[in-house]
N, C-alpha and C. Protein backbone atom coordinates (compact mmCIF):
# COMPACT_ATOMS: atom_id res chain seq x y z
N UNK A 1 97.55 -65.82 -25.31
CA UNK A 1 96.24 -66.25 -25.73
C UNK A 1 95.48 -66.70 -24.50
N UNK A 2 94.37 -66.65 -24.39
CA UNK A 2 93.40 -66.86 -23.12
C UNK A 2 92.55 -67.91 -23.77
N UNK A 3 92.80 -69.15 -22.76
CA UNK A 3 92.55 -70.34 -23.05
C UNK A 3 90.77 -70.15 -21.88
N UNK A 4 89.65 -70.09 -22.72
CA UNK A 4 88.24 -70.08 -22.13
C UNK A 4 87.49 -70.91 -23.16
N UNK A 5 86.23 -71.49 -22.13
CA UNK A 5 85.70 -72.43 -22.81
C UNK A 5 84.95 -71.68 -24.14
N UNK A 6 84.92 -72.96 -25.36
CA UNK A 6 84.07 -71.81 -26.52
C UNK A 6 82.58 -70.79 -25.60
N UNK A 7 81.73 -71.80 -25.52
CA UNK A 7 80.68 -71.72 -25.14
C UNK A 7 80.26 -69.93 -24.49
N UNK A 8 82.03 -69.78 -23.43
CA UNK A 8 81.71 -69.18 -22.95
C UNK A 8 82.14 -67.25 -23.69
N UNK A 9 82.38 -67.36 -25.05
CA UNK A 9 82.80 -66.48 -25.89
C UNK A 9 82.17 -66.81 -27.47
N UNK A 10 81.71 -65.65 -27.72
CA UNK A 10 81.13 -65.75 -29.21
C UNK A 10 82.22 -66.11 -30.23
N UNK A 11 81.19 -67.31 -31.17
CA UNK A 11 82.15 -68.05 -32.19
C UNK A 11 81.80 -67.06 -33.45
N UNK A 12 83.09 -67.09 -33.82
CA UNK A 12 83.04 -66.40 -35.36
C UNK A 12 83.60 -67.35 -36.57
N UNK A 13 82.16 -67.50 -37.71
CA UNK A 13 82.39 -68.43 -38.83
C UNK A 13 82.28 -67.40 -40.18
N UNK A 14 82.95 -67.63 -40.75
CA UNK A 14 82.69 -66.54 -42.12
C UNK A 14 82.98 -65.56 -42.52
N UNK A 15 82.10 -64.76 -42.63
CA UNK A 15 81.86 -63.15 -42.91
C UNK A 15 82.16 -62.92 -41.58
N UNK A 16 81.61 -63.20 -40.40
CA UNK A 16 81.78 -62.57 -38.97
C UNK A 16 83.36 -62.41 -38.95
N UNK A 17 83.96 -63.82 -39.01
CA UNK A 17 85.27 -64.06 -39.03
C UNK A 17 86.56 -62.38 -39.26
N UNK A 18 85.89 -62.50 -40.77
CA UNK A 18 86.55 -61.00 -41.16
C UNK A 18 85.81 -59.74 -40.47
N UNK A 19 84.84 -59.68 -40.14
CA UNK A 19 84.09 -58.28 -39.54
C UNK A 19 84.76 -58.06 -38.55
N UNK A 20 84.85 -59.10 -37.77
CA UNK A 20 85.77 -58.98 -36.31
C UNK A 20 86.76 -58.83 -36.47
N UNK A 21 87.95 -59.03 -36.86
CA UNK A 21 89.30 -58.48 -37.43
C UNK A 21 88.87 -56.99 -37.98
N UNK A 22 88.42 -56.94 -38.61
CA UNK A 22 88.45 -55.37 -39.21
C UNK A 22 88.23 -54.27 -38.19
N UNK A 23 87.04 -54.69 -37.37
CA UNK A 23 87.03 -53.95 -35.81
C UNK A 23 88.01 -53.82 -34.88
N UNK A 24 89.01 -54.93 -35.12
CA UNK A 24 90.05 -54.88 -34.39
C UNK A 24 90.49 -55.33 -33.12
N UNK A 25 89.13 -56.79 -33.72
CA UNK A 25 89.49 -57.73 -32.61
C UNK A 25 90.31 -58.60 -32.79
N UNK A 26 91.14 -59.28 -31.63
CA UNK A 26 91.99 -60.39 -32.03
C UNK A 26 91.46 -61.81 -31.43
N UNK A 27 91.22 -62.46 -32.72
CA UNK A 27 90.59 -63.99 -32.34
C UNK A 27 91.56 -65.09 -32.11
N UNK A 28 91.39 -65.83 -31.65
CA UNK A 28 91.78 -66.99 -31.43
C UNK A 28 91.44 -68.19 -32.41
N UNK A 29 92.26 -69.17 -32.83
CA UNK A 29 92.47 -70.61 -33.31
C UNK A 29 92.97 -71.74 -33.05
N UNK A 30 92.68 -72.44 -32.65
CA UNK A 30 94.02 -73.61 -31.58
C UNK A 30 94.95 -73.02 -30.62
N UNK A 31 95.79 -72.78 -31.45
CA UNK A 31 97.22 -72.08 -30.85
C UNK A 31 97.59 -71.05 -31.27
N UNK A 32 96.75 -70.33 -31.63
CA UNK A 32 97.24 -69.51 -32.90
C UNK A 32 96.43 -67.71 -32.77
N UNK A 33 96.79 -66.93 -32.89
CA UNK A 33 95.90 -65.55 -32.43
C UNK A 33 96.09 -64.91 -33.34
N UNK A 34 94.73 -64.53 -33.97
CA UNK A 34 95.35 -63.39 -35.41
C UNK A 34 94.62 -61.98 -34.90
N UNK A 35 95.14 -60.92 -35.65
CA UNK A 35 94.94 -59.40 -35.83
C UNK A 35 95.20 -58.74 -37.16
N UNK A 36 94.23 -58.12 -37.16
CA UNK A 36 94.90 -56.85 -38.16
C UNK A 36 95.40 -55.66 -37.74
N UNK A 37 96.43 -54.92 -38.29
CA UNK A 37 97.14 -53.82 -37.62
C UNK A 37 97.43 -53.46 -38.91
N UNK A 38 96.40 -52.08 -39.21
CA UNK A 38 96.48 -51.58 -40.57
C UNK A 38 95.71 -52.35 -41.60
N UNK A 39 96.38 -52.38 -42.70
CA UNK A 39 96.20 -53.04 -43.83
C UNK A 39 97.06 -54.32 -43.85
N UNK A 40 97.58 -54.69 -42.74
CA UNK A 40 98.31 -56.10 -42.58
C UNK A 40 97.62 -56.74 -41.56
N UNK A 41 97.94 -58.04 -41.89
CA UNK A 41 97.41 -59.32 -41.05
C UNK A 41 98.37 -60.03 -40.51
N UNK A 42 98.38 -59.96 -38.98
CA UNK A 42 99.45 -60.90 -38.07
C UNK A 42 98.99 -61.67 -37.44
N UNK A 43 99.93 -62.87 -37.12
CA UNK A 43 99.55 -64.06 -36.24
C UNK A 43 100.47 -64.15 -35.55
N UNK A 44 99.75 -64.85 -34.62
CA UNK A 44 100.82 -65.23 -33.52
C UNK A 44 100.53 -66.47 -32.89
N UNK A 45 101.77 -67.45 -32.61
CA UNK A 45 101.54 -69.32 -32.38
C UNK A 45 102.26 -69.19 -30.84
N UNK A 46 101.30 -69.43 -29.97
CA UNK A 46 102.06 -69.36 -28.38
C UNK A 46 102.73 -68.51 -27.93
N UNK A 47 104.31 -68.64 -27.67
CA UNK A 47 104.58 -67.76 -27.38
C UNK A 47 105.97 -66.73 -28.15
N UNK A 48 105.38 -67.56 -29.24
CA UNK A 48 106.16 -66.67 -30.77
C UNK A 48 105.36 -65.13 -30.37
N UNK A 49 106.68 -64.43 -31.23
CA UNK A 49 106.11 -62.87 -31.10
C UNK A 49 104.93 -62.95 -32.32
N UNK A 50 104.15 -61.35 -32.35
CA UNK A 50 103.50 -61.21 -33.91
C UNK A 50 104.19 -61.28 -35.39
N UNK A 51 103.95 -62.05 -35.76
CA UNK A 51 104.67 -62.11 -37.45
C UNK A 51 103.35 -61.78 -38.53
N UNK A 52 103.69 -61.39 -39.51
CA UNK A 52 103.00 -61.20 -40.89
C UNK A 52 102.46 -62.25 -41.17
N UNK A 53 101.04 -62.70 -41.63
CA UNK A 53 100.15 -63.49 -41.60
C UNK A 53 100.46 -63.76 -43.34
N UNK A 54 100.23 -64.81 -43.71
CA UNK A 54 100.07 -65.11 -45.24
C UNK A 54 98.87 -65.92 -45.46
N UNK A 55 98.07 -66.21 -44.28
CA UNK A 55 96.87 -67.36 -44.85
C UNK A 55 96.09 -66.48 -45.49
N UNK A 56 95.23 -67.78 -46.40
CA UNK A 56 93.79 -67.58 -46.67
C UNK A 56 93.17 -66.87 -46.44
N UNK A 57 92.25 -66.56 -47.40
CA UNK A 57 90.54 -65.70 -47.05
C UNK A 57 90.10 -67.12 -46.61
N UNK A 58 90.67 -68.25 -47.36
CA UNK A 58 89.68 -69.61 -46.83
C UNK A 58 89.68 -70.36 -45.74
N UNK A 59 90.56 -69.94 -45.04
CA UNK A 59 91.19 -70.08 -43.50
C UNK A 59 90.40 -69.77 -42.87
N UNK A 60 89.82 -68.03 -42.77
CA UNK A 60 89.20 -67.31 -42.27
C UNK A 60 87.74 -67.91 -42.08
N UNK A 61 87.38 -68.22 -43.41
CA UNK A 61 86.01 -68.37 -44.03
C UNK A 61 85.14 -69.93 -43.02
N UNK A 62 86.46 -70.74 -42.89
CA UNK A 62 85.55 -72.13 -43.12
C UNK A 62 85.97 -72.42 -41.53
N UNK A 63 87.00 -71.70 -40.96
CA UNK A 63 87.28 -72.49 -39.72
C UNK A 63 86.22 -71.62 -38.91
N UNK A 64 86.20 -72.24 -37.36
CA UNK A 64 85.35 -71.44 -36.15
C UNK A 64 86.65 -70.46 -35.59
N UNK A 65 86.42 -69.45 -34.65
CA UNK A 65 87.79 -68.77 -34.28
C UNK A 65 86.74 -67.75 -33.03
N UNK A 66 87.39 -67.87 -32.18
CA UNK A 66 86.66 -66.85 -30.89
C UNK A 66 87.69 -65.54 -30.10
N UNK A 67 86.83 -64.90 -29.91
CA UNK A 67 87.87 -63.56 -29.72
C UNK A 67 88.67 -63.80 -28.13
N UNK A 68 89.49 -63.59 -28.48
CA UNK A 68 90.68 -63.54 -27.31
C UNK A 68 90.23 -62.97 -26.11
N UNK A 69 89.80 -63.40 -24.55
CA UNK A 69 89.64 -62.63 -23.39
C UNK A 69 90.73 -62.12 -23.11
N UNK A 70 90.96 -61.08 -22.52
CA UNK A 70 92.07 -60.54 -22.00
C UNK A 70 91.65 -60.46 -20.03
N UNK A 71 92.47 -61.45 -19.51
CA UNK A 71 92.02 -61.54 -17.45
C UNK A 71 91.72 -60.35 -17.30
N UNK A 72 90.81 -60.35 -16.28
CA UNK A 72 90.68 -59.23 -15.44
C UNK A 72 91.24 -59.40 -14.19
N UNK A 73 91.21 -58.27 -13.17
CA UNK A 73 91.61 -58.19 -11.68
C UNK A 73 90.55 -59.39 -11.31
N UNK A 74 91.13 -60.06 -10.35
CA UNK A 74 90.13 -61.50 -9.76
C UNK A 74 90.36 -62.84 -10.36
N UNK A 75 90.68 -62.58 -11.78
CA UNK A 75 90.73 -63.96 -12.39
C UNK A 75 91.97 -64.61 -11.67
N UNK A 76 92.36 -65.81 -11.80
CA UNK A 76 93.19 -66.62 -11.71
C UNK A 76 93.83 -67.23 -13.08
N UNK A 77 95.22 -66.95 -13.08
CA UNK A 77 95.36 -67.29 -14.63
C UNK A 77 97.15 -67.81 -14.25
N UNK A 78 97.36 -68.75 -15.45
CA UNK A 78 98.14 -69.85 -15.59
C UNK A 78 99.04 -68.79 -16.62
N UNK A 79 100.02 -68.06 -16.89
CA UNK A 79 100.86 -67.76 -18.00
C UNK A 79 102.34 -68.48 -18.53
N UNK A 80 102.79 -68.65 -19.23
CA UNK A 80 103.41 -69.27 -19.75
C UNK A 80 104.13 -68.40 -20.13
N UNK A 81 105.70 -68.22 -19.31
CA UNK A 81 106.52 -67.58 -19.92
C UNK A 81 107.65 -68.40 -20.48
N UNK A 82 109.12 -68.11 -21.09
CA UNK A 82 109.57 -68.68 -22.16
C UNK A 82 110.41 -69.74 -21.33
N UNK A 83 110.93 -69.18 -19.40
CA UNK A 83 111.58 -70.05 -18.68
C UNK A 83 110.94 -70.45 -17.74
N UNK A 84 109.38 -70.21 -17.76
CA UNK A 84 108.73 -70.59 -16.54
C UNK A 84 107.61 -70.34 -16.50
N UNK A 85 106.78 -71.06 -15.49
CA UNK A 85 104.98 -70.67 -15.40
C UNK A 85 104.48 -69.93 -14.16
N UNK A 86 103.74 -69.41 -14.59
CA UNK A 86 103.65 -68.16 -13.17
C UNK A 86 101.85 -68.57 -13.06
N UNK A 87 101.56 -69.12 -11.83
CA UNK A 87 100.35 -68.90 -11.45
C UNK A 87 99.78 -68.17 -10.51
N UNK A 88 98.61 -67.99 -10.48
CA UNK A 88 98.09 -66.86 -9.34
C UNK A 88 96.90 -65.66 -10.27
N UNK A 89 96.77 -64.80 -8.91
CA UNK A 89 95.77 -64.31 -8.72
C UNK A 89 96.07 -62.62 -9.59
N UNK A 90 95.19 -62.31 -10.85
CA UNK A 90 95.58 -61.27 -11.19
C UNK A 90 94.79 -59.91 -10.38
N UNK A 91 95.92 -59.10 -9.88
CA UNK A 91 95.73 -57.61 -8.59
C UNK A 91 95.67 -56.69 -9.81
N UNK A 92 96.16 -56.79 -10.94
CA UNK A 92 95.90 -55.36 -12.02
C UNK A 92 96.45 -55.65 -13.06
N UNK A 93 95.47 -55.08 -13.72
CA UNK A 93 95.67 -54.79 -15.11
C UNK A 93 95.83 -53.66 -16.07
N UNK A 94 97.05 -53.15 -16.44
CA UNK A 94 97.04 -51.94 -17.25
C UNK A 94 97.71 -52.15 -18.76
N UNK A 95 97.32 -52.55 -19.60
CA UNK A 95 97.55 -52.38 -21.42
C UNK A 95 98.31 -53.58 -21.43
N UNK A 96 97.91 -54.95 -21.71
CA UNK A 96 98.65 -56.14 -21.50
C UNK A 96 99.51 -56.14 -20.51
N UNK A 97 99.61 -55.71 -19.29
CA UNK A 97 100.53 -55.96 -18.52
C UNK A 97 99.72 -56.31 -17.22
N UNK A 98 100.22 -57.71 -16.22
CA UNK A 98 99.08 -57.37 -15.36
C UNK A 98 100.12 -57.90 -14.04
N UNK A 99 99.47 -57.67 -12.83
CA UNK A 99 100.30 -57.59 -12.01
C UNK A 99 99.20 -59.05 -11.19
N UNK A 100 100.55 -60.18 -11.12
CA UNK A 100 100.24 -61.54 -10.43
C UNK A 100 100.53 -61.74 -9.32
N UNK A 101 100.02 -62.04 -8.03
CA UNK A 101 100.85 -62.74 -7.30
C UNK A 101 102.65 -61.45 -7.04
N UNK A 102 102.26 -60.18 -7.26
CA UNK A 102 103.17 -59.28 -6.61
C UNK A 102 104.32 -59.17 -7.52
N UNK A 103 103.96 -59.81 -9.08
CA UNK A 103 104.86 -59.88 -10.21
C UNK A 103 104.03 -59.03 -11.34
N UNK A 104 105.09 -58.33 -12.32
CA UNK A 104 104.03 -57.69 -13.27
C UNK A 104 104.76 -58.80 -15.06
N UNK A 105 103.91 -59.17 -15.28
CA UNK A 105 103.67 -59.85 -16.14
C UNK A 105 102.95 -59.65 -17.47
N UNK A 106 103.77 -59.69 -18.65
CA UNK A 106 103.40 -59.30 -20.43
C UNK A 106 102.24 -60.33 -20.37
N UNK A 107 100.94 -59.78 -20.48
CA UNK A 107 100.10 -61.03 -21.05
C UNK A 107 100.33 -61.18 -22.43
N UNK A 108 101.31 -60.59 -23.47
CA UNK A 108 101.48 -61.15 -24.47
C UNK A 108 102.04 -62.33 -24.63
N UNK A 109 102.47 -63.05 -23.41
CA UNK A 109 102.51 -64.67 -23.56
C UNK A 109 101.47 -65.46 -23.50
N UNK A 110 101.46 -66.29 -23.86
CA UNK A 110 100.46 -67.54 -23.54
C UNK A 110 99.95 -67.77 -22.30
N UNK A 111 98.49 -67.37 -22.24
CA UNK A 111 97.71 -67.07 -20.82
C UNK A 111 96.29 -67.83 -20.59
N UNK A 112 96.41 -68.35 -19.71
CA UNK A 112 95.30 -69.15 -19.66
C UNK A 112 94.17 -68.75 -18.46
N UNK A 113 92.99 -68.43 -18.59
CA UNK A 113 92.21 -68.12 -17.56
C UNK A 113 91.60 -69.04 -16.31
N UNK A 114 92.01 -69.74 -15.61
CA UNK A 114 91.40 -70.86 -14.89
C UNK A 114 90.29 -70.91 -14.72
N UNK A 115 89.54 -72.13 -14.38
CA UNK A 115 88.04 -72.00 -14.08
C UNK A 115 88.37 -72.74 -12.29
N UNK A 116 87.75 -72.33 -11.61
CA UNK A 116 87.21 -71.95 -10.72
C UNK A 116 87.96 -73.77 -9.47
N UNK A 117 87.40 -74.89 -10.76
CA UNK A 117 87.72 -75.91 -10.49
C UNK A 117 89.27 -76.37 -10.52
N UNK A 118 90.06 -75.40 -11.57
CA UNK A 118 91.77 -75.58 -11.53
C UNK A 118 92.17 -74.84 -10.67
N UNK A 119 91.50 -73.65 -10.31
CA UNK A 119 91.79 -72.80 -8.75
C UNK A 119 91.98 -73.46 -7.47
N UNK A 120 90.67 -74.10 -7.07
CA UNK A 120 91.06 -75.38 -5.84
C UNK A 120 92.33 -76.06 -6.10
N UNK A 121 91.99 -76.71 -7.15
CA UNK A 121 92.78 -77.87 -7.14
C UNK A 121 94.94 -77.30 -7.20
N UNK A 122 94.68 -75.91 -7.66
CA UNK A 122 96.13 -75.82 -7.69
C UNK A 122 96.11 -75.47 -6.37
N UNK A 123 95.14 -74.70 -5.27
CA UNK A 123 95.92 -74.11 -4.03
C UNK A 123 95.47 -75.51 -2.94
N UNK A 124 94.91 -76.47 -3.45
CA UNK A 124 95.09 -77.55 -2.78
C UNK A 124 96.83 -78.42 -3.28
N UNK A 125 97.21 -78.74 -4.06
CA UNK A 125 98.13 -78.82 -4.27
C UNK A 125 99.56 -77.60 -3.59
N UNK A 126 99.24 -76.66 -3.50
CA UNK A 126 100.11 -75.63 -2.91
C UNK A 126 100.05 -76.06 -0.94
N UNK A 127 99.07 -76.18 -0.52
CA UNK A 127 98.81 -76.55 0.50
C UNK A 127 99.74 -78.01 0.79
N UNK A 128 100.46 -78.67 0.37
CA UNK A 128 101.13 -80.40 0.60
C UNK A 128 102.44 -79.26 0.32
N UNK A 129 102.19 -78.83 -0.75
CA UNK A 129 103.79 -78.23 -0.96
C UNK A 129 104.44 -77.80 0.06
N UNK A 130 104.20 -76.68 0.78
CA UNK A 130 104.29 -75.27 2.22
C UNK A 130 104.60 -76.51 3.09
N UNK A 131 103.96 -77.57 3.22
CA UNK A 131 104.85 -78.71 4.61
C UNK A 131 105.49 -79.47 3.85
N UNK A 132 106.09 -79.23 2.88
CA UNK A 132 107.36 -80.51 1.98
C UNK A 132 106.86 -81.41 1.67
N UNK A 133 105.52 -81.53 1.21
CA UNK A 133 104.66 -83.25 0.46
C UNK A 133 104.38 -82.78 -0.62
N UNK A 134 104.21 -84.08 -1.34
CA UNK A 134 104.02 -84.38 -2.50
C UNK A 134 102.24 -84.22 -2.35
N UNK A 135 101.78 -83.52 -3.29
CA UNK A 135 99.99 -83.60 -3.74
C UNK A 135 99.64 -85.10 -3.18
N UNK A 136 98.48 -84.97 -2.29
CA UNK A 136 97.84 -86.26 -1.61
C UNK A 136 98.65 -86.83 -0.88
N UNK A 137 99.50 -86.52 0.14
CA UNK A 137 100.61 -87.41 0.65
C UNK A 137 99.91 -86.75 2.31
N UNK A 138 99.37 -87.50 2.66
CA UNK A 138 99.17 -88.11 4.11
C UNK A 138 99.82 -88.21 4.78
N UNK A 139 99.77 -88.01 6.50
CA UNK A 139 100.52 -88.62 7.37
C UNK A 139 100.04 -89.00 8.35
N UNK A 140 100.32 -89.89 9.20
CA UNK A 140 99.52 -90.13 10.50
C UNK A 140 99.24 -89.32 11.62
N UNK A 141 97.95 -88.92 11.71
CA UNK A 141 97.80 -88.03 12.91
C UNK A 141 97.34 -86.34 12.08
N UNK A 142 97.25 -86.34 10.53
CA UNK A 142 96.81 -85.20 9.75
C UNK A 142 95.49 -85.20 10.19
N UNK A 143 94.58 -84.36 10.49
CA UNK A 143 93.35 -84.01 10.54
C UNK A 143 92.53 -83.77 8.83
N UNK A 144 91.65 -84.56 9.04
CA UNK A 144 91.08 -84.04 7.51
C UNK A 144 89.70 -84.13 7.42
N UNK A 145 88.94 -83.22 6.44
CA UNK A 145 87.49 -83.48 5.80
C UNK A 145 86.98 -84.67 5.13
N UNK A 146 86.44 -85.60 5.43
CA UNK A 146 86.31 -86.20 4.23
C UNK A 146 85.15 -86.41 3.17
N UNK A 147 85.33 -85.50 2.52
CA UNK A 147 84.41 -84.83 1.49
C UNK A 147 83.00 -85.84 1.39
N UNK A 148 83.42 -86.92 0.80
CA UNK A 148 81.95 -88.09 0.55
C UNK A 148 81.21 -88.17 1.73
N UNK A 149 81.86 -88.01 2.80
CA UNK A 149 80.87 -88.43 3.98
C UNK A 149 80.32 -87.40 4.86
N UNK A 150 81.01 -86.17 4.83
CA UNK A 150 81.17 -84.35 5.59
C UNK A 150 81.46 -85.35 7.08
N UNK A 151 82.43 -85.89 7.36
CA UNK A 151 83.27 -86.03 8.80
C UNK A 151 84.58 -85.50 8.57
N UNK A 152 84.93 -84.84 9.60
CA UNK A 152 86.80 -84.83 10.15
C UNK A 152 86.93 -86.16 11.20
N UNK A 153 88.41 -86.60 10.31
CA UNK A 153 88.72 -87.53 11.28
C UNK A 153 90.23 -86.81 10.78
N UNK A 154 91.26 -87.98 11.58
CA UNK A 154 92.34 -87.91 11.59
C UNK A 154 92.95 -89.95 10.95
N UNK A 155 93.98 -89.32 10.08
CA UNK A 155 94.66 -90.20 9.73
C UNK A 155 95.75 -91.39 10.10
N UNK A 156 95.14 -92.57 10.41
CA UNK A 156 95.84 -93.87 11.23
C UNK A 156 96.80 -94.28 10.08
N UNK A 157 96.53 -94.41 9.01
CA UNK A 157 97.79 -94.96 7.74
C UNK A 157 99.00 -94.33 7.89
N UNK A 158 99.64 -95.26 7.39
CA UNK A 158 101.25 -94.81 7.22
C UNK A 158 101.31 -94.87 6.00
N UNK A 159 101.15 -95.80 5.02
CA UNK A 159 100.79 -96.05 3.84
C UNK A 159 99.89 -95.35 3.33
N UNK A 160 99.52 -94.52 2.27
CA UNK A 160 98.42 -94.13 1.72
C UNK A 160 98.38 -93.64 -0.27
N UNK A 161 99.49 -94.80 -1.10
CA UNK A 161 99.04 -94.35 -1.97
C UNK A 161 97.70 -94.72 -2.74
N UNK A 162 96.83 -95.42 -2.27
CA UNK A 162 95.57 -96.05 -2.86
C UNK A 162 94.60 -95.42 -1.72
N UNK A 163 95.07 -96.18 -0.51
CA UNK A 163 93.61 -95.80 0.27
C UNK A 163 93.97 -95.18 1.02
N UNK A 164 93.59 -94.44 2.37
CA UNK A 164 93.88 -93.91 3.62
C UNK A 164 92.74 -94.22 4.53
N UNK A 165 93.64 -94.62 5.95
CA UNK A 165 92.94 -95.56 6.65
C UNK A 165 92.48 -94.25 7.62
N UNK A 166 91.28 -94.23 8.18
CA UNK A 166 91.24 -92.91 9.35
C UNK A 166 90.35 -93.41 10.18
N UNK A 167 90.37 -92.59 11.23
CA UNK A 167 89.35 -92.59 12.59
C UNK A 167 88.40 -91.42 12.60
N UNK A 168 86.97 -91.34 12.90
CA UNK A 168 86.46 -90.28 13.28
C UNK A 168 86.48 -89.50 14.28
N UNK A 169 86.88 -88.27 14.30
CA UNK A 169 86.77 -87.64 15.41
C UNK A 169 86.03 -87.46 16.27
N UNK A 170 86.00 -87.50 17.69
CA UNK A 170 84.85 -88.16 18.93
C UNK A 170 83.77 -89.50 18.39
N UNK A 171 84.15 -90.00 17.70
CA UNK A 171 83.64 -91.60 17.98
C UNK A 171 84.59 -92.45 18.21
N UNK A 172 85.47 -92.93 18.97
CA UNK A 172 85.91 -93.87 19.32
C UNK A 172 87.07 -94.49 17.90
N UNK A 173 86.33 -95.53 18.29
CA UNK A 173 87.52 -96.36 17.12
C UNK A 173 87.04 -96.37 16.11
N UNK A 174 85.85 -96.20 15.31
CA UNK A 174 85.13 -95.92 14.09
C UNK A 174 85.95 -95.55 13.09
N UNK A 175 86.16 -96.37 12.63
CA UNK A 175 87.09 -96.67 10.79
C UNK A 175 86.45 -96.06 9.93
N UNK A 176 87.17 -95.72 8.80
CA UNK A 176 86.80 -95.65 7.78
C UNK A 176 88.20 -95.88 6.40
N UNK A 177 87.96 -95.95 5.34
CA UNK A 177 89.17 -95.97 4.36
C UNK A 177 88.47 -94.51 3.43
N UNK A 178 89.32 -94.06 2.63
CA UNK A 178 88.91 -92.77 1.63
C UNK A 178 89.97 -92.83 0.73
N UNK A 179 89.96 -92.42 -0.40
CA UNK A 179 90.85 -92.30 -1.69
C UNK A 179 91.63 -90.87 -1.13
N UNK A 180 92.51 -90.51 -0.98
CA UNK A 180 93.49 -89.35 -0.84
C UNK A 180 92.51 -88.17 -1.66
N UNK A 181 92.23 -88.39 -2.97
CA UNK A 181 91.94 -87.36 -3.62
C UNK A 181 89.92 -86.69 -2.97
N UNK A 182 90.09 -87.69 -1.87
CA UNK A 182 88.66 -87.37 -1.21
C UNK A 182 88.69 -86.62 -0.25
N UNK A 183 89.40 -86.19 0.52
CA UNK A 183 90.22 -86.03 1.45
C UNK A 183 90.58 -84.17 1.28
N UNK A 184 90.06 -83.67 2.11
CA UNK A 184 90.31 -81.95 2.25
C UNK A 184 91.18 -81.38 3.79
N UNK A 185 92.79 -81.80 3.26
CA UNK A 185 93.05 -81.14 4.65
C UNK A 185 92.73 -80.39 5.43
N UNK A 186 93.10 -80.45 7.05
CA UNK A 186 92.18 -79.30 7.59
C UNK A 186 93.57 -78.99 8.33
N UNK A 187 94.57 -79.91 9.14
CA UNK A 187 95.32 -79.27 9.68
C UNK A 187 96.74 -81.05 9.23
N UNK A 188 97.97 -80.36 9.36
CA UNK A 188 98.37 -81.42 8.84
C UNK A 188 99.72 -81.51 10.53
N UNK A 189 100.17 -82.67 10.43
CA UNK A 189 100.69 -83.25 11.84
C UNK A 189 101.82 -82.21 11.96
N UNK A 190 102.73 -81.62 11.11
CA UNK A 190 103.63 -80.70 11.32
C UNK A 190 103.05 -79.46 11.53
N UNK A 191 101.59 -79.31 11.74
CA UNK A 191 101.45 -77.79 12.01
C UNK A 191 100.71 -77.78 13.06
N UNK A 192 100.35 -78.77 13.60
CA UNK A 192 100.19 -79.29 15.08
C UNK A 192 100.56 -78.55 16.59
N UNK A 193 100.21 -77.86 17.52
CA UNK A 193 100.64 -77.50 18.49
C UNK A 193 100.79 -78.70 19.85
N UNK A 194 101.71 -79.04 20.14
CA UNK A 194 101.77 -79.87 21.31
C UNK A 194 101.91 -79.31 22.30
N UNK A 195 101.21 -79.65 23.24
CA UNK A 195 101.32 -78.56 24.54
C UNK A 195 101.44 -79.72 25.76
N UNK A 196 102.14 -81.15 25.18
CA UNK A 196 101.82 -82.10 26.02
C UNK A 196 103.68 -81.84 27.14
């Protein structure tokens, strides 16, 4: 199922509800994805296979339900398989199958499309990982952005789960403190060249 904002996919209430199924679209409900295939009605809850549907016409009728995106090449998408989560960048797509991150992957699991803002934030998180830190974990002598103010300085704290203490780069001793999550690495002390 492709988790996208409503807004950004037409809602179906009612009569639409059933028109769209009959066309042979598959909508979405919470957790839940229905189809018709034939003269039968299937659902499907995460990452349960398709089973035979028994609800309501009044199911149909009264709830909202939006049609399922299926990623394209470019998107970034979160899938949920039964032993693990695979994130990354989808390179292709051919008949539910799409190829991630150099893996080919059933989008008939539970698939989520990222927006743009869970993209940063996971390959900022991937970025602490690649030098053995934990998300926001600082060290002294890391070079960084610091977003609220647009300076690079470098990091004087040793300590930094609340604040991080830094210096600006070419001003002298010029302080500042920043919240970690303000903070856009630029180069971190283990990837450092010393040529001293």
């Amino acid at each position: 199922m492709s988790k996208v904002n409503v807004d950004e996919l037409k809602v179906y209430t009612g009569g639409e509800t059933l028109k769209a199924l009959m066309e042979g679209k598959i909508l979405n409900w919470e957790t839940d994805q229905y189809k018709l295939d034939g003269e039968f009605l299937y659902e499907k809850n995460g990452n349960n296979d398709w089973t035979r549907s028994y609800r309501s016409i009044d199911h149909f009728m009264r709830l909202k339900f939006t049609e399922v995106a299926t990623p394209q090449v470019g998107d970034w998408v979160r899938v949920e398989l039964p032993d693990k989560t695979i994130i990354g960048c989808v390179t292709e797509v051919d008949n539910l199958v799409a190829r991630i991150e150099d893996r080919l992957v059933s989008l008939k699991h539970y698939c989520e499309i990222l927006s743009p803002e869970q993209v940063s934030e996971y390959k900022r998180e991937q970025a602490f990982v690649k030098v053995g830190r934990k998300p926001n974990e600082f060290k002294p002598n890391d070079i960084v952005f610091v977003n609220s103010l647009g300076i690079t300085a470098i990091v004087i704290s040793n300590s930094n789960n609340q604040e991080v203490r830094l210096h600006q780069i070419n001003h002298g001793a010029k302080g500042y403190t920043a919240k970690p999550h303000q903070l856009r690495p630029i180069s971190f002390v283990e990837q450092q060249v010393d040529l001293s």
